[in-house]
Protein backbone atom coordinates (compact mmCIF):
# COMPACT_ATOMS: atom_id res chain seq x y z
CA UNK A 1 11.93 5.49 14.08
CA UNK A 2 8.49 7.48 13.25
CA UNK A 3 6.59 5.11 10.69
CA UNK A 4 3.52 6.92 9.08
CA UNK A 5 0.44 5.31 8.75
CA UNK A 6 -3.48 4.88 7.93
CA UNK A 7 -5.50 3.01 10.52
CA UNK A 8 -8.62 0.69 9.30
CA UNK A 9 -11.08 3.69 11.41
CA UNK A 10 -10.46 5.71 14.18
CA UNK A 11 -10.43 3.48 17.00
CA UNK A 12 -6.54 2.79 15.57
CA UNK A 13 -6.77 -0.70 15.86
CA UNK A 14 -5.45 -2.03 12.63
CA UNK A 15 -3.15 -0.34 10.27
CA UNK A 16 -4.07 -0.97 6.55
CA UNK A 17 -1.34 1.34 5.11
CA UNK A 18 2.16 2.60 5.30
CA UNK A 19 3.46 5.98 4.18
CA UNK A 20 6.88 7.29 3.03
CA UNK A 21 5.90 10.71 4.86
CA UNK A 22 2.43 12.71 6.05
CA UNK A 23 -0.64 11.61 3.12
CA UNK A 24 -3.20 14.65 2.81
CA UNK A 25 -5.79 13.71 5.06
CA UNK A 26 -8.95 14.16 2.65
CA UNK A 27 -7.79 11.49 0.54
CA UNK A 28 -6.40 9.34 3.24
CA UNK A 29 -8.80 9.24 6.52
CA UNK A 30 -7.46 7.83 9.81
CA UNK A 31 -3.52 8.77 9.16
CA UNK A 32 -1.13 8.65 12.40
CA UNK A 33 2.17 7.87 13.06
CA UNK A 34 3.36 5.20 15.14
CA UNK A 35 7.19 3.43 16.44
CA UNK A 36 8.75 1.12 14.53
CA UNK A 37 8.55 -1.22 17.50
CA UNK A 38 4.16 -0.66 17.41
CA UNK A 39 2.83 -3.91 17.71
CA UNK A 40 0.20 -2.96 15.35
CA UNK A 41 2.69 -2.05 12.63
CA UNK A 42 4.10 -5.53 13.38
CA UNK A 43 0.92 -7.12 13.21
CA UNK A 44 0.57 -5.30 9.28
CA UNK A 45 3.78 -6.38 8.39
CA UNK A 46 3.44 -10.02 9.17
CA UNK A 47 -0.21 -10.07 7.46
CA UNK A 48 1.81 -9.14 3.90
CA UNK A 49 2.72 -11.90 1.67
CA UNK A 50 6.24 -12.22 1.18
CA UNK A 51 5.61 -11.26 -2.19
CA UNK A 52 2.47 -10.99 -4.92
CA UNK A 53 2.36 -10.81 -8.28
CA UNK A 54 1.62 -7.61 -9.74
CA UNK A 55 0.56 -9.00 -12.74
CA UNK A 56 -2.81 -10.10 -11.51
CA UNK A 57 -3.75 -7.11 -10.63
CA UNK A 58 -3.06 -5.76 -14.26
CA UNK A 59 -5.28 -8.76 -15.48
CA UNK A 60 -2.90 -11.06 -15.51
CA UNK A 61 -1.09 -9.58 -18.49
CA UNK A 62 2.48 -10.50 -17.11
CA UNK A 63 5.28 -8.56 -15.73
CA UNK A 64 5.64 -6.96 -18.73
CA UNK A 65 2.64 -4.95 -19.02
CA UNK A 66 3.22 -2.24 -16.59
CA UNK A 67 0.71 1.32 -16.72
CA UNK A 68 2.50 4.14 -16.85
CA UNK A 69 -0.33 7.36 -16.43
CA UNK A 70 -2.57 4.90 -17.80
CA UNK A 71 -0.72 4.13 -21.19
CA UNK A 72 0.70 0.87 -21.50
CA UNK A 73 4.06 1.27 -23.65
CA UNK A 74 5.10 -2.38 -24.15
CA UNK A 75 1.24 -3.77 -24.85
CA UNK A 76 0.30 -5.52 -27.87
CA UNK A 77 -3.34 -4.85 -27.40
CA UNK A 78 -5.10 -1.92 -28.97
């Protein structure tokens, strides 16, 4: 299977991305495509944490708080 990518650069090294299909290349530099059986795409894989916790990257509001287009339905905040 075709996986589609973003390297770190353009030596290809290190992938720091995976893609669903082709990205538009102006916003994402260094795209490529590699086999599911890459050992760079395995290398990616095993560097992600079995899980994270979204909610610290929303400020550690909780699970709840979830942007939507940048408007937050289910805050309390103003």
């Amino acid at each position: 299977m075709t996986v589609f990518v973003q390297f770190a650069d353009s030596t290809e090294k290190r992938i720091v991305s995976v893609f669903g299909c082709e990205q538009d290349p102006s916003v994402w530099p260094n795209q490529g495509q590699v086999g599911d059986d890459d050992p760079r795409l395995e290398a990616f894989q095993n560097g992600l944490p079995d899980q994270f916790d979204v909610s610290s990257l929303l400020g550690g509001g909780g699970a709840n708080e979830v942007l939507i287009g940048g408007y937050n339905p289910v805050s309390k905040r103003d």
